[in-house]
C-alpha atoms as a PDB file:
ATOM      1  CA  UNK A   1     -29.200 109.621 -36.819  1.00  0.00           C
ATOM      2  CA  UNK A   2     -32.244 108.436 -35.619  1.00  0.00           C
ATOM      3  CA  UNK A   3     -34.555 109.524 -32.562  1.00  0.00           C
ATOM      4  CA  UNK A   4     -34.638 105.490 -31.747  1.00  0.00           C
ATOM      5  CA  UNK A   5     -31.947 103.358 -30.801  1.00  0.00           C
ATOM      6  CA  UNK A   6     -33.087 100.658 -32.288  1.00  0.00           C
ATOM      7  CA  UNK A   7     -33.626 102.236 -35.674  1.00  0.00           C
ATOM      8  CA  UNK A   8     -29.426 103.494 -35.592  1.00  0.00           C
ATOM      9  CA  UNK A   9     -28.874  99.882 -35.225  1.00  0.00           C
ATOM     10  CA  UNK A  10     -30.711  99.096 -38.174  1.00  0.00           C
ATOM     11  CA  UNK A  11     -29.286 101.789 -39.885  1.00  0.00           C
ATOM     12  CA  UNK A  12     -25.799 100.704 -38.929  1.00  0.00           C
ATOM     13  CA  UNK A  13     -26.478  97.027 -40.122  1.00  0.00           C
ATOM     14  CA  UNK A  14     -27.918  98.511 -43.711  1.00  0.00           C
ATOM     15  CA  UNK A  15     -24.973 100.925 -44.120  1.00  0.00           C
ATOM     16  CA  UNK A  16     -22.779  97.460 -44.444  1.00  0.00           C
ATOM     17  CA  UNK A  17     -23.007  98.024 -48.782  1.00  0.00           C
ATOM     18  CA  UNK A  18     -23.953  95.025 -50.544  1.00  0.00           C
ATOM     19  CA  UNK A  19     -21.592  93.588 -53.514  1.00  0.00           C
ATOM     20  CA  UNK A  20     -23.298  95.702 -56.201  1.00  0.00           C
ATOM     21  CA  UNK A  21     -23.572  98.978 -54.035  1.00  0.00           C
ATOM     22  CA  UNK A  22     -19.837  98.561 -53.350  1.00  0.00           C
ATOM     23  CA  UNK A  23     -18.927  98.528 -56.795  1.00  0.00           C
ATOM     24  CA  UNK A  24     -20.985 101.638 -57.896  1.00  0.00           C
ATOM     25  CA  UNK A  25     -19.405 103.090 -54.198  1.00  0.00           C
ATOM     26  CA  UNK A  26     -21.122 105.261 -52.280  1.00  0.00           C
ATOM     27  CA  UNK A  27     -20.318 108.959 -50.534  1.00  0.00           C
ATOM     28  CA  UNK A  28     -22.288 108.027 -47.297  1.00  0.00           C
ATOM     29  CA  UNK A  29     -23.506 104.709 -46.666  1.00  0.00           C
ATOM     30  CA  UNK A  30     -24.891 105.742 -43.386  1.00  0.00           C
ATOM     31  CA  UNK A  31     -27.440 108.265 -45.254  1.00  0.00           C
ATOM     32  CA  UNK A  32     -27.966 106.217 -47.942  1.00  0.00           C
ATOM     33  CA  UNK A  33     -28.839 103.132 -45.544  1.00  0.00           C
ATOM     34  CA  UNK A  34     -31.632 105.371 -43.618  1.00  0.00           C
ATOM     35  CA  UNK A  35     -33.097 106.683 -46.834  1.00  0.00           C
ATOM     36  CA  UNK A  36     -33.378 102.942 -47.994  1.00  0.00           C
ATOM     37  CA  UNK A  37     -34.982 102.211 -44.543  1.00  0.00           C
ATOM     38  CA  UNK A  38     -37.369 105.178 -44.041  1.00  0.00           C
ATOM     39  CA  UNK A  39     -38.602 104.074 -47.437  1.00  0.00           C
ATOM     40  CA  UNK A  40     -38.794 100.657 -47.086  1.00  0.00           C
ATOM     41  CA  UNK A  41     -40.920 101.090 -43.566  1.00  0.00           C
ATOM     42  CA  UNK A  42     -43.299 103.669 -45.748  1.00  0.00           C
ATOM     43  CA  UNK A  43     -43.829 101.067 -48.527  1.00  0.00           C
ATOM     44  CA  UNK A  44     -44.709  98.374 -45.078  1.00  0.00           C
ATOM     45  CA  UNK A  45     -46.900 100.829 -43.315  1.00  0.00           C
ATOM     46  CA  UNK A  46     -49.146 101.475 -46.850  1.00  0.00           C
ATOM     47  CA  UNK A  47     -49.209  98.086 -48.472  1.00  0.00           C
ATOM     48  CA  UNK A  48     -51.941  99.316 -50.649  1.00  0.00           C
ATOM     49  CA  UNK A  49     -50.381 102.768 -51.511  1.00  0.00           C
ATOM     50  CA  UNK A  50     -47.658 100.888 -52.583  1.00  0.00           C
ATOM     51  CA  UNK A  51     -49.413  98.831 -55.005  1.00  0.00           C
ATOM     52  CA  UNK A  52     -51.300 101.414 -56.207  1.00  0.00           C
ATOM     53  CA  UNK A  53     -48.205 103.809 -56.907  1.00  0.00           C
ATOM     54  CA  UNK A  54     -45.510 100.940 -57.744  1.00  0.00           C
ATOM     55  CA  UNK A  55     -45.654 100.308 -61.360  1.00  0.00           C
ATOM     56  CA  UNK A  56     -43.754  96.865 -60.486  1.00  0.00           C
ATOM     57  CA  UNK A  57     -46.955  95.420 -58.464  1.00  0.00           C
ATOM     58  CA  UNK A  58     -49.751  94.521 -59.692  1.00  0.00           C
ATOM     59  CA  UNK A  59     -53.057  96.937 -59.037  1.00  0.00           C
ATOM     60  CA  UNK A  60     -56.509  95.740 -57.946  1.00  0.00           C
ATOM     61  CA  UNK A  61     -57.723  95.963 -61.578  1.00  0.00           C
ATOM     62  CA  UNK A  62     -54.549  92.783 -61.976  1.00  0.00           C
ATOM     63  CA  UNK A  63     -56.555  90.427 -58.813  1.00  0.00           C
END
């Protein structure tokens, strides 16, 4: 788990699979919930890394 205890109860709250992640099932919905976080906070702390590495948002040459 986490070094914060904040962050295991976000972790916790994610690991509670949504309809289409409980029917593909998952081995470890605790790991897969951090993963999801950890990435998700990346993708918030570089908002513009993000855009320029997502091919799903538009870059600066689309603004």
């Amino acid at each position: 788990m986490s070094e914060h205890p904040e962050d295991d109860e976000r972790i916790h709250r994610r690991a509670d699979l949504l309809p289409e992640e409980q029917a593909a099932g998952s081995d470890d919905p605790e790991a897969q919930a951090e993963a999801i976080l950890q990435e998700s906070d990346e993708r918030t702390d570089d908002p513009s890394g993000t855009r320029a590495e997502s091919t799903q948002t538009p870059g600066s040459d689309h603004t």
